[in-house]
Protein backbone atom coordinates (compact mmCIF):
# COMPACT_ATOMS: atom_id res chain seq x y z
CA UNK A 1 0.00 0.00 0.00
CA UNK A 2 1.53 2.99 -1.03
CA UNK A 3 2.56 5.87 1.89
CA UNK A 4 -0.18 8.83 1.96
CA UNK A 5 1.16 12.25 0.32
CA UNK A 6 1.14 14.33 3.57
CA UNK A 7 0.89 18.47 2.04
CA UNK A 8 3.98 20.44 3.96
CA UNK A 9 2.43 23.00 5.99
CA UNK A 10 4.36 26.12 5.36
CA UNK A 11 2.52 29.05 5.94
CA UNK A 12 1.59 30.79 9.47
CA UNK A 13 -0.70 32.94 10.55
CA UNK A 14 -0.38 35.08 13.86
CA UNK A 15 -3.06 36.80 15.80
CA UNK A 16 -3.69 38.49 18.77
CA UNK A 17 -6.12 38.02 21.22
CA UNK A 18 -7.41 38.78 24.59
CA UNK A 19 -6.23 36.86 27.53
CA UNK A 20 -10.33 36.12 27.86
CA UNK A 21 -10.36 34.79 23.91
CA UNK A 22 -7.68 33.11 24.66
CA UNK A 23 -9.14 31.65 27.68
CA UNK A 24 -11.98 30.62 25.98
CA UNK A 25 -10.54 29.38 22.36
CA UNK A 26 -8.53 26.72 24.67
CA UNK A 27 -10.91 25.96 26.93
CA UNK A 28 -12.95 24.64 23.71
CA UNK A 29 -10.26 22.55 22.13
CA UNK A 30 -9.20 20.93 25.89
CA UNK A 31 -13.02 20.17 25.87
CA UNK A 32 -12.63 18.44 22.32
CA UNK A 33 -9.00 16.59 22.91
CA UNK A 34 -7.47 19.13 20.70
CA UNK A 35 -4.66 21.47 20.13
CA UNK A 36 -5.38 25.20 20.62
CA UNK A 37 -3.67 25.69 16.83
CA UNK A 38 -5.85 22.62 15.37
CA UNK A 39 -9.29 23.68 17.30
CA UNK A 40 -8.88 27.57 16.04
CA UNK A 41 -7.06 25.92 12.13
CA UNK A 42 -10.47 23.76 11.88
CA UNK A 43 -13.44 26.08 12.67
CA UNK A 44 -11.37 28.84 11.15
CA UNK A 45 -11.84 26.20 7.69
CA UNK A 46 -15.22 25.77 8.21
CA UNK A 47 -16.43 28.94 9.05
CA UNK A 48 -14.46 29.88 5.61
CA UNK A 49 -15.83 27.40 3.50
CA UNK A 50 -19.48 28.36 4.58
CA UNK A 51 -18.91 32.20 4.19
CA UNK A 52 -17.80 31.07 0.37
CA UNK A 53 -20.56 28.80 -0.52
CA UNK A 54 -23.16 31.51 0.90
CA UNK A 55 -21.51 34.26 -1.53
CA UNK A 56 -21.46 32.15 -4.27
CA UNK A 57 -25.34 31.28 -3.77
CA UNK A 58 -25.67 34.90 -3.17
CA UNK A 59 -24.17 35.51 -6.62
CA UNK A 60 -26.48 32.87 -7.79
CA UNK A 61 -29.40 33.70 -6.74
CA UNK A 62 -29.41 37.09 -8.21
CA UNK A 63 -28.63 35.67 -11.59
CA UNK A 64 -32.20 34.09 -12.31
């Protein structure tokens, strides 16, 4: 069975928060077993994904 192509992860993004975002951001990911940097990488993808598909049937939408 041939090895699965992992993509390098090269890019980083910073931010700043609040010590209370903070707080709560980790508090979140402890309660789902994950890293503070994979609990804010995955909702950050989904909340991205969603904003795009709602634009696009936006755009859509006022077509017809």
């Amino acid at each position: 069975m041939p090895a699965l192509k992992r993509k390098l992860k090269e890019d980083l993004i910073n931010l700043r928060t609040t010590p209370e975002q903070k707080t709560l951001i980790q508090q979140a990911a402890e309660l789902l077993g994950m890293s503070t940097a994979a609990f804010i990488l995955e909702n950050s993808l989904k909340a991205a994904r969603r904003e795009i598909s709602r634009t696009e049937e936006f755009k859509l939408a006022r077509r017809d």
